[in-house]
C-alpha atoms as a PDB file:
ATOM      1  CA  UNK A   1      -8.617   7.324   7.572  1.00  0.00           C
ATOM      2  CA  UNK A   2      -7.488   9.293   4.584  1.00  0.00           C
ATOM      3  CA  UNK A   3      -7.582  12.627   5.772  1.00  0.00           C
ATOM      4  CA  UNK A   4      -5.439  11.393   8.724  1.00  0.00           C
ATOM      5  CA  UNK A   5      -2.468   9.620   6.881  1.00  0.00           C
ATOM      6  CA  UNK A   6      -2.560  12.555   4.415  1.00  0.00           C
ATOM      7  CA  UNK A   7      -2.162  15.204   7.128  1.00  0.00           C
ATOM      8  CA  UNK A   8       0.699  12.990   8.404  1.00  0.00           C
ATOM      9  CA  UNK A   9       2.189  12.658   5.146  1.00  0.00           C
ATOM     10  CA  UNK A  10       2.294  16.636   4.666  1.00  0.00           C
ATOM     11  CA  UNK A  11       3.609  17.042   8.157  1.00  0.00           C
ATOM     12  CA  UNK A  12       6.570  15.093   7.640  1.00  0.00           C
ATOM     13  CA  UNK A  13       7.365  15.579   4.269  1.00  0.00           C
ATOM     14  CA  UNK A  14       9.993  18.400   3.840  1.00  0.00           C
ATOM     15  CA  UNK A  15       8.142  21.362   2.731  1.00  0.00           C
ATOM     16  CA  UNK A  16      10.243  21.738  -0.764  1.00  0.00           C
ATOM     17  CA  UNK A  17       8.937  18.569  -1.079  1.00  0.00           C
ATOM     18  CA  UNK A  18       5.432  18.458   0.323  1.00  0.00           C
ATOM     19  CA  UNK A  19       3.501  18.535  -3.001  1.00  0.00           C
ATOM     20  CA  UNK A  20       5.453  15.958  -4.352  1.00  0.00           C
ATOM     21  CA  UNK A  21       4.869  13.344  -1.383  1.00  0.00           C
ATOM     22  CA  UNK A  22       0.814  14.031  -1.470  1.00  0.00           C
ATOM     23  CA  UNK A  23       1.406  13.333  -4.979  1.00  0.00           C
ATOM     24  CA  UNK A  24       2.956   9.965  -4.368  1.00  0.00           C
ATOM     25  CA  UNK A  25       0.397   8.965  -1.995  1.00  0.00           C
ATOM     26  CA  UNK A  26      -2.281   9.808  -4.279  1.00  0.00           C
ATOM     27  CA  UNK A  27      -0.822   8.156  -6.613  1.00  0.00           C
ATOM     28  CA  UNK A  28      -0.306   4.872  -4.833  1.00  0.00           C
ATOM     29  CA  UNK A  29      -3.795   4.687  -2.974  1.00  0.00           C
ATOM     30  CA  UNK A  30      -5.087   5.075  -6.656  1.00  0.00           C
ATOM     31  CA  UNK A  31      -2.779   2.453  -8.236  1.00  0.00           C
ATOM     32  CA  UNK A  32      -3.938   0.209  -5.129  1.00  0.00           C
ATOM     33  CA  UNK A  33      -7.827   0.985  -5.430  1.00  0.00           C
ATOM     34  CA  UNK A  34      -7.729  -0.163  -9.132  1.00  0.00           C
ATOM     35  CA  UNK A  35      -5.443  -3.455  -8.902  1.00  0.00           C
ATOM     36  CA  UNK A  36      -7.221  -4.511  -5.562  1.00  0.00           C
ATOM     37  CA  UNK A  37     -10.878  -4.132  -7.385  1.00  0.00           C
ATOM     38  CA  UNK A  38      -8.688  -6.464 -10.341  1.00  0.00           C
ATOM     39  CA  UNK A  39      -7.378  -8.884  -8.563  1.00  0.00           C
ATOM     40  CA  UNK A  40     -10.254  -9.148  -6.003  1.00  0.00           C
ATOM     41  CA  UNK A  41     -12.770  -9.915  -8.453  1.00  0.00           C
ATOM     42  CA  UNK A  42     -10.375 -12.306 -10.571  1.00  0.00           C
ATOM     43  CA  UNK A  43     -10.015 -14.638  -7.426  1.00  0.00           C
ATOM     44  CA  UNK A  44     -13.837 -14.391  -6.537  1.00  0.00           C
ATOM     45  CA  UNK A  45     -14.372 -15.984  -9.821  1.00  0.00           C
ATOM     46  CA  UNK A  46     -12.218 -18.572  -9.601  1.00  0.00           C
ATOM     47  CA  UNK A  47     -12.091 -19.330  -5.856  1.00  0.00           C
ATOM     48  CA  UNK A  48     -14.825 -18.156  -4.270  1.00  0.00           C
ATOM     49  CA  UNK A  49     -14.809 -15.687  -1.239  1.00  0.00           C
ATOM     50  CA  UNK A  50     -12.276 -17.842   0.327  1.00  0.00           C
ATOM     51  CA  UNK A  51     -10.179 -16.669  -2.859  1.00  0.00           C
ATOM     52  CA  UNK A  52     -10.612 -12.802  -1.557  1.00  0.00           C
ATOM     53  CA  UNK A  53      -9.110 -14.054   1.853  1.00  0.00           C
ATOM     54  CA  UNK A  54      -6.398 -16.208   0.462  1.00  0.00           C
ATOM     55  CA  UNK A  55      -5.490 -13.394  -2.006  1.00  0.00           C
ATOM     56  CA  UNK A  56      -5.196 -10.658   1.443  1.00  0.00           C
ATOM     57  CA  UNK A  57      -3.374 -12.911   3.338  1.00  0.00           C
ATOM     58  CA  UNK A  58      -0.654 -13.343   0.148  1.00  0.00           C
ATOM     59  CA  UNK A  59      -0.585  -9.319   0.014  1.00  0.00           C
ATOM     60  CA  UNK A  60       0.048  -9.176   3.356  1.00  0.00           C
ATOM     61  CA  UNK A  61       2.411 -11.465   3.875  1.00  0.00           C
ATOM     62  CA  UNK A  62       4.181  -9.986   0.754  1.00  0.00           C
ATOM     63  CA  UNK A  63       4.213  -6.578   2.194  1.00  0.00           C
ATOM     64  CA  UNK A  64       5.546  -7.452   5.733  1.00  0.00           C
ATOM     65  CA  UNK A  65       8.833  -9.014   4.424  1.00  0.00           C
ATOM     66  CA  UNK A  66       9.531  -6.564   2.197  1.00  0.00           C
ATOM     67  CA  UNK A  67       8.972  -4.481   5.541  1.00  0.00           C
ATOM     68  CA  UNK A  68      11.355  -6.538   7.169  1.00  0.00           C
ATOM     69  CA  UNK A  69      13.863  -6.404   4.383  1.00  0.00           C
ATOM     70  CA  UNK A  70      13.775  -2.509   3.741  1.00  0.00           C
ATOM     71  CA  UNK A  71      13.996  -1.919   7.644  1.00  0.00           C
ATOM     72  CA  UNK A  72      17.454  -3.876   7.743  1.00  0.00           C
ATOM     73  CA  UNK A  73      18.451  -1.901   4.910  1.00  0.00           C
ATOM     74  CA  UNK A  74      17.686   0.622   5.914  1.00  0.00           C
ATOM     75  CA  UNK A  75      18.957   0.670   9.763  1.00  0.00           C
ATOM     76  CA  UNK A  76      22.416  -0.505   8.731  1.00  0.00           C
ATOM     77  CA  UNK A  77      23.370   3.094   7.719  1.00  0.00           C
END
């Protein structure tokens, strides 16, 4: 799935600013990979497996309102 999202990413990225979008998303999916193996192992301890799917369904929740939120934002302009 990587090699898909980063083709997309360098088609729609301006080209001045291709290498700095690839960047980003590097960066990110890193960031992500190293939190998630963090906090995915802290709430196995303590909760169990149900902790891991508890802990996924907070993240996602999280993530799809600030969704929402930025897509207001940003359609109102």
């Amino acid at each position: 799935m990587v090699p898909s999202i980063l083709a997309l990413t360098g088609d729609e990225a301006l080209i001045s600013m291709r290498g700095s979008a690839m960047g980003l998303y590097s960066l990110v999916l890193g960031f992500g990979m190293g939190l998630g193996s963090i906090l995915g192992s802290y709430s196995y301890v303590k909760l169990g497996l149900g902790g891991i799917a508890l802990l996924a369904l907070v993240i996602f929740v999280i993530a799809f309102i600030l969704y929402a939120v930025l897509r207001v934002i940003l359609l109102r302009k």
